[in-house]
N, C-alpha and C. Protein backbone atom coordinates (compact mmCIF):
# COMPACT_ATOMS: atom_id res chain seq x y z
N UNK A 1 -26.20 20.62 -2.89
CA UNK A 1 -26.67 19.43 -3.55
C UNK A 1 -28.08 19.11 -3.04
N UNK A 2 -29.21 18.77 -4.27
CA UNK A 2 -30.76 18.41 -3.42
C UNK A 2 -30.24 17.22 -3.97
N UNK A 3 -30.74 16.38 -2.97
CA UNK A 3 -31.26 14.99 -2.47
C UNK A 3 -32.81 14.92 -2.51
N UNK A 4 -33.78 15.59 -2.30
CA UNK A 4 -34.83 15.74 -2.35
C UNK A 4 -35.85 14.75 -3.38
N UNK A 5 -36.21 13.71 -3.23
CA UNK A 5 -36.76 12.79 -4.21
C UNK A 5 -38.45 13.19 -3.78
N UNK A 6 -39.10 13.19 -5.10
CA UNK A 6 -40.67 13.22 -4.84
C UNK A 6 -40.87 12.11 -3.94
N UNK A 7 -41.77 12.32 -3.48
CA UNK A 7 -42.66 10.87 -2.46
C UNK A 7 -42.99 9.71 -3.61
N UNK A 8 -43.11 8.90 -3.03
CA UNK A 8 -43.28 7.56 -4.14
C UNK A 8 -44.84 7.45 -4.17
N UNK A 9 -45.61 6.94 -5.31
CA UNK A 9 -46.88 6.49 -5.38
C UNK A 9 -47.60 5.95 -3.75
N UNK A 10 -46.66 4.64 -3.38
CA UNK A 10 -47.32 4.18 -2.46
C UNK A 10 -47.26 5.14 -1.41
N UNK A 11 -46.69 6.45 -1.31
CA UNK A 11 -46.42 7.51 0.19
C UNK A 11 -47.40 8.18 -0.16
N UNK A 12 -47.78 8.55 -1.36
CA UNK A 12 -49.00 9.51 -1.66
C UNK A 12 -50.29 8.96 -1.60
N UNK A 13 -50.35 7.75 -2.06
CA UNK A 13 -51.56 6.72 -1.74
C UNK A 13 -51.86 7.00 -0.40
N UNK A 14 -51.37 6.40 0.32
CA UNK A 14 -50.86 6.68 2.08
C UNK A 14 -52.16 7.62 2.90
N UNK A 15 -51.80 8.80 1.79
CA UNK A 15 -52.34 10.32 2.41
C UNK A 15 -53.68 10.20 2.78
N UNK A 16 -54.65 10.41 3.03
CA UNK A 16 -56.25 10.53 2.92
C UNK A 16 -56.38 11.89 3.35
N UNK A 17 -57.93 12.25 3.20
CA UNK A 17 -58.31 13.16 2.48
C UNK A 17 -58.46 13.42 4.35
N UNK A 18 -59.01 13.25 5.11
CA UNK A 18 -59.17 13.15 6.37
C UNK A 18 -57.69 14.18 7.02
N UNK A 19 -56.33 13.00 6.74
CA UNK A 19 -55.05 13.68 7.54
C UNK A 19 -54.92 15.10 6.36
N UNK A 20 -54.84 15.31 5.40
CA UNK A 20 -55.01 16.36 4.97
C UNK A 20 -55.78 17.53 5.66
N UNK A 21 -57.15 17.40 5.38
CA UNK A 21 -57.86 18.31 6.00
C UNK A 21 -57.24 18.61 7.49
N UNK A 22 -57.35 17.73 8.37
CA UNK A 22 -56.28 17.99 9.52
C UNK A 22 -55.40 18.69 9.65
N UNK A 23 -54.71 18.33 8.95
CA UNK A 23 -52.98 19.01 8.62
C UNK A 23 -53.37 20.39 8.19
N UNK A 24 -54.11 20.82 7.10
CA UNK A 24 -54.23 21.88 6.29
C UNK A 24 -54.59 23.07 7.24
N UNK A 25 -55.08 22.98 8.91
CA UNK A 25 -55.34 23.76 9.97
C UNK A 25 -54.03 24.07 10.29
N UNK A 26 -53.12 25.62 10.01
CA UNK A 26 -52.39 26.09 10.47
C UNK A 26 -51.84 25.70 11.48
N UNK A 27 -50.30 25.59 11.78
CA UNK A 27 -50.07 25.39 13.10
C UNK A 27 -49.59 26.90 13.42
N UNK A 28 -49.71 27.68 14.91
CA UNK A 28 -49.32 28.86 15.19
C UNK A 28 -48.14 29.38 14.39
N UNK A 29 -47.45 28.89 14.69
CA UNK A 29 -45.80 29.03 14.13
C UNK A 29 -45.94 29.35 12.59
N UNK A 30 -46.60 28.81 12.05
CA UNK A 30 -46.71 28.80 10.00
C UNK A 30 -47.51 30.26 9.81
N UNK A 31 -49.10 30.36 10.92
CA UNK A 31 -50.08 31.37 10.91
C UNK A 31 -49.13 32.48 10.94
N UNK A 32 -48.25 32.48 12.29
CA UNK A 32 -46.78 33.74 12.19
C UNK A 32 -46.13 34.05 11.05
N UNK A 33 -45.90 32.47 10.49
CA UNK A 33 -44.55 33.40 9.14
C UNK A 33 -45.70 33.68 7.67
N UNK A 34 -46.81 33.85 8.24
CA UNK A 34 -47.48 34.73 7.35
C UNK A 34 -48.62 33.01 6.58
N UNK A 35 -48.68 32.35 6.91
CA UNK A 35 -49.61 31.35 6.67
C UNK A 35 -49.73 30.86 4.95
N UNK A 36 -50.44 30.48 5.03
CA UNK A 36 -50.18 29.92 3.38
C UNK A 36 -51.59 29.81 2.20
N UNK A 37 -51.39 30.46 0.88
CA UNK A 37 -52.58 30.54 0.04
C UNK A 37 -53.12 28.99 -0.10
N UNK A 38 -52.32 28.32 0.02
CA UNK A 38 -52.77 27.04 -0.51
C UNK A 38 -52.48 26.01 0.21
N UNK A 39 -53.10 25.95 1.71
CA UNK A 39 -52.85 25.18 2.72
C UNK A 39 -52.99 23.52 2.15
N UNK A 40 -54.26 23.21 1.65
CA UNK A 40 -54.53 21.97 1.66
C UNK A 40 -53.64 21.23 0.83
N UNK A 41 -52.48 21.94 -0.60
CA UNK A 41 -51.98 20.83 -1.34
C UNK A 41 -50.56 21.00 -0.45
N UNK A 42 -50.41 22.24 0.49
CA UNK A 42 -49.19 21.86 1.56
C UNK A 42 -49.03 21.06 2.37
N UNK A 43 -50.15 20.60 2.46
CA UNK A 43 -50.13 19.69 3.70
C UNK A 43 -50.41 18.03 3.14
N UNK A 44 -51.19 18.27 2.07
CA UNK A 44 -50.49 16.70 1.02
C UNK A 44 -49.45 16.51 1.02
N UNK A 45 -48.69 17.94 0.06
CA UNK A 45 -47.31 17.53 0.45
C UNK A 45 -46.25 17.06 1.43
N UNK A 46 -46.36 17.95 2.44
CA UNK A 46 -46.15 17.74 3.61
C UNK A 46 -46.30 16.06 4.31
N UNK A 47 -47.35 15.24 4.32
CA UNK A 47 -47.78 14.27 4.86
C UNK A 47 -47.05 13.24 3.62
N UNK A 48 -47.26 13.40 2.65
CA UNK A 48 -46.54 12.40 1.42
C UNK A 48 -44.80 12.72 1.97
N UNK A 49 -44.82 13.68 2.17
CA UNK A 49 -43.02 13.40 2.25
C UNK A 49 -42.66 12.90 3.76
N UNK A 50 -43.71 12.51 4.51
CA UNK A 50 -43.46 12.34 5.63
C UNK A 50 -43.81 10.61 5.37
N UNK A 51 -44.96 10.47 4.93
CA UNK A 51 -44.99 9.28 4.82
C UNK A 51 -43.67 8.09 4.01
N UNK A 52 -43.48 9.47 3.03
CA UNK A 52 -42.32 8.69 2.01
C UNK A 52 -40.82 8.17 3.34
N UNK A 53 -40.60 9.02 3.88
CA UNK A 53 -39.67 8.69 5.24
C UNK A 53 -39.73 7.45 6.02
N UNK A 54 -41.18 7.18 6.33
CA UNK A 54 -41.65 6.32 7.42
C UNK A 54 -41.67 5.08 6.20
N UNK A 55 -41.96 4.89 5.18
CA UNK A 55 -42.15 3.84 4.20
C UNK A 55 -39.99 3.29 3.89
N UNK A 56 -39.91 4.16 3.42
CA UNK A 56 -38.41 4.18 2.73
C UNK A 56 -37.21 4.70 3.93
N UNK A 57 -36.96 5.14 5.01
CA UNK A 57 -36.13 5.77 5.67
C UNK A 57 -34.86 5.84 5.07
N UNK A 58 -33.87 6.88 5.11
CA UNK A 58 -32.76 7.24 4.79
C UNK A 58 -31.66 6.42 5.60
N UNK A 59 -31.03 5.00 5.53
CA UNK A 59 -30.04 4.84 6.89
C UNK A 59 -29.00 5.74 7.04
N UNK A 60 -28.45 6.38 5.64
CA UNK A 60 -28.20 7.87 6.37
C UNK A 60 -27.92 8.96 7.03
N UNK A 61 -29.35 8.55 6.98
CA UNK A 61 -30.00 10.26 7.81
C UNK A 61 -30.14 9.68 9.55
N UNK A 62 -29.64 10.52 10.02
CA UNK A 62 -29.70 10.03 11.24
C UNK A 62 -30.88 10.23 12.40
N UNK A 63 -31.62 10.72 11.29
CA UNK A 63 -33.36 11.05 12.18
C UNK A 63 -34.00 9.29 12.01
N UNK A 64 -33.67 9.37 10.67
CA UNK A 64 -34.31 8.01 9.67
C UNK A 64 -33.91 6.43 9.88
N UNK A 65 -32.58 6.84 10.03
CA UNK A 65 -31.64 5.62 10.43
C UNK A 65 -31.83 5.14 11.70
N UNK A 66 -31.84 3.71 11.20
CA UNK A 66 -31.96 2.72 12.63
C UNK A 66 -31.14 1.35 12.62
N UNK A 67 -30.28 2.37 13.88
CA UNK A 67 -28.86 1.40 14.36
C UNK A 67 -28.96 0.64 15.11
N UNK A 68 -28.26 -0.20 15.24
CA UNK A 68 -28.35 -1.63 16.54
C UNK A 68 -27.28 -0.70 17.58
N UNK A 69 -27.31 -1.58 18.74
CA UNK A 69 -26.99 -1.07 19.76
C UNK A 69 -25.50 -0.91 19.62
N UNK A 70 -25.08 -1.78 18.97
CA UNK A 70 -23.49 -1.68 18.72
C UNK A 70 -23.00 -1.00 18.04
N UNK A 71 -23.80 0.07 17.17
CA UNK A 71 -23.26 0.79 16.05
C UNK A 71 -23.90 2.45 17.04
N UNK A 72 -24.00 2.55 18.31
CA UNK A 72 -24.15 3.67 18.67
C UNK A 72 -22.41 4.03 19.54
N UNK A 73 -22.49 5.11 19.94
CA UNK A 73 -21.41 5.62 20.95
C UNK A 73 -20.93 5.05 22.33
């Protein structure tokens, strides 16, 4: 099952052209699995779906989700 929702307007707004270019510099690990033709709209992507997280979080998802102290173990 994808769950996978595009990033929302305001997560893509978010992006600038700045953290892009940033981002779009390989990290070692990516350069290894053979690097990518089209770094710069990966790393839009990349940063929009990250931003979409930090805007919207999944309660969920348990990366995303944020529990009170009483709802832990």
């Amino acid at each position: 099952m994808n769950t996978h929702n595009d990033p929302s307007p305001e997560a893509v707004a978010n992006v600038t052209e700045d953290n892009v270019e940033s981002r779009s510099h390989l990290l070692p690990e990516e350069q290894a699995a053979g690097g990518s033709d089209i770094p710069e709209e990966q790393a839009e992507a990349i940063l929009a779906e990250s931003e979409e997280r930090t805007l919207h979080p999944d309660a969920d998802d348990a990366q995303g989700g944020h529990r009170q102290s009483d709802e832990t173990a």
